[in-house]
C-alpha atoms as a PDB file:
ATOM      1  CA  UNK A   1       2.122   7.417  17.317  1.00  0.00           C
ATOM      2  CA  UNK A   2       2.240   3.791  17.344  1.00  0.00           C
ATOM      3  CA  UNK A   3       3.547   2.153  14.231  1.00  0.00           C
ATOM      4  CA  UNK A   4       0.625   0.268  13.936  1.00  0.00           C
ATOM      5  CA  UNK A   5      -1.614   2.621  13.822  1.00  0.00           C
ATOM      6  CA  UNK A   6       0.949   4.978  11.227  1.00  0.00           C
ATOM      7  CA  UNK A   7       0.709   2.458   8.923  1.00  0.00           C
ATOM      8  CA  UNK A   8      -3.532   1.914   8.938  1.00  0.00           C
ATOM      9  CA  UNK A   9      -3.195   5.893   8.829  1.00  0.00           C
ATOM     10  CA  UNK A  10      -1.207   5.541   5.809  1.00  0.00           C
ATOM     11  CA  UNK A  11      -3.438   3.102   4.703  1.00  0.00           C
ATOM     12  CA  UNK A  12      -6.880   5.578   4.602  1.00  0.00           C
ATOM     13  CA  UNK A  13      -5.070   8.312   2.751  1.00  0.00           C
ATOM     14  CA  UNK A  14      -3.602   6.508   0.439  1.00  0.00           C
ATOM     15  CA  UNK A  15      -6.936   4.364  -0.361  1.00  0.00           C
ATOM     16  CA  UNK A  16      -8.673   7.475   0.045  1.00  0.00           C
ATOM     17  CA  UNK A  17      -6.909   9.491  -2.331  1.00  0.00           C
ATOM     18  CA  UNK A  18      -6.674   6.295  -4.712  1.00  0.00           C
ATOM     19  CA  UNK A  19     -10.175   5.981  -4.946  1.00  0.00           C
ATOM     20  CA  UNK A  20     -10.820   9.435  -5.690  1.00  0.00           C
ATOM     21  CA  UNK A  21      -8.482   9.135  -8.244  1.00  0.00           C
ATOM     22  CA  UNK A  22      -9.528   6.283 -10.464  1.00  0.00           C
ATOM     23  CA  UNK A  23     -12.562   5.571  -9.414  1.00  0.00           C
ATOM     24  CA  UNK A  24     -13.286   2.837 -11.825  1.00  0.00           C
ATOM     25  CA  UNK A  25     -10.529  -0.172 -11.629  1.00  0.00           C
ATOM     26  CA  UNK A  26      -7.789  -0.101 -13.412  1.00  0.00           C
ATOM     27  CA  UNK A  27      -7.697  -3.511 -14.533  1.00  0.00           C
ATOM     28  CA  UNK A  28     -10.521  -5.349 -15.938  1.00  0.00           C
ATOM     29  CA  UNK A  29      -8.852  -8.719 -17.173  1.00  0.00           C
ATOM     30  CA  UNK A  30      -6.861 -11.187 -15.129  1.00  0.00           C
ATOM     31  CA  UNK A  31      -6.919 -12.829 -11.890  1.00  0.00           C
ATOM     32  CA  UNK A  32      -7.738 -11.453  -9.032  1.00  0.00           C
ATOM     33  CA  UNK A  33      -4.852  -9.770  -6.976  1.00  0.00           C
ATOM     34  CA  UNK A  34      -4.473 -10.871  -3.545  1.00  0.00           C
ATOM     35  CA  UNK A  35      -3.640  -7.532  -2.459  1.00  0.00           C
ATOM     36  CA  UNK A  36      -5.410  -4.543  -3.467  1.00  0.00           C
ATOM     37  CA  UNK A  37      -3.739  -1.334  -5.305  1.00  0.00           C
ATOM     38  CA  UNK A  38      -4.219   0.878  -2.161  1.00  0.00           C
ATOM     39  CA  UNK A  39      -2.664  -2.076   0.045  1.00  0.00           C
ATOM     40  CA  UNK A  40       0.293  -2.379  -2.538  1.00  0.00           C
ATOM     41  CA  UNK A  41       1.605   1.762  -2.091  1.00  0.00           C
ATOM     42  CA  UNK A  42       1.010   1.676   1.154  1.00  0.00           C
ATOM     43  CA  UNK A  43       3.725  -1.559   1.826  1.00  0.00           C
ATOM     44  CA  UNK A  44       5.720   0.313  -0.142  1.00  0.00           C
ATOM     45  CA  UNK A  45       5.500   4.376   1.192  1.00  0.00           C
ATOM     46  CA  UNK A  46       5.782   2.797   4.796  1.00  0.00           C
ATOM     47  CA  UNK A  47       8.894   0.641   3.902  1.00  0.00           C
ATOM     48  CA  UNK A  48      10.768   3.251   2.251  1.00  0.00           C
ATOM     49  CA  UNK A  49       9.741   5.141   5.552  1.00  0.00           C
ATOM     50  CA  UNK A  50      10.982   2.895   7.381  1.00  0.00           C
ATOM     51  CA  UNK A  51      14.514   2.763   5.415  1.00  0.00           C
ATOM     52  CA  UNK A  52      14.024  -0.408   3.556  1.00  0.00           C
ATOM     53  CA  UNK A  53      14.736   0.722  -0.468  1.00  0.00           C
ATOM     54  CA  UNK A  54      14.525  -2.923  -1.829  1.00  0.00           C
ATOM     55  CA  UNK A  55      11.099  -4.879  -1.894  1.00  0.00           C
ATOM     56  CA  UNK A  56      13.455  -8.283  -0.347  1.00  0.00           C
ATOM     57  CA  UNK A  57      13.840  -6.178   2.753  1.00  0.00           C
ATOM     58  CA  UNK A  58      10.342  -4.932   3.042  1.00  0.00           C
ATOM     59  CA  UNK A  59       8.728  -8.599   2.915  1.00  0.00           C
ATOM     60  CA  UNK A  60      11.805 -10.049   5.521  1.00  0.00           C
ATOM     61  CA  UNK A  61      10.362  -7.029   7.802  1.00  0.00           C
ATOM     62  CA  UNK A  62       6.845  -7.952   7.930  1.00  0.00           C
END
């Protein structure tokens, strides 16, 4: 499987699952986050996949 298409696989489970979850939001105060919850996990499940353990090696990566 392509990675691309691994990681919008990921992606669907995980936001999936997330919704199912907690399905109302978690936070209510604040500004809005540029990325949501489900996008968050998923960065990091497919970096530590990938063998990056630190969050400075996941961003250089993408």
């Amino acid at each position: 499987m392509p990675e691309e298409e691994f990681i919008i696989n990921v992606f669907c489970l995980i936001d999936d699952l997330f919704q199912k979850l907690f399905p109302t939001p978690l936070r209510t105060r604040g500004y809005e986050p540029k990325l949501s919850d489900s996008e968050v996990i998923t960065i990091e499940m497919v970096g530590e996949w990938l063998g990056y353990h630190k969050d400075k090696d996941i961003w250089k990566y993408s």
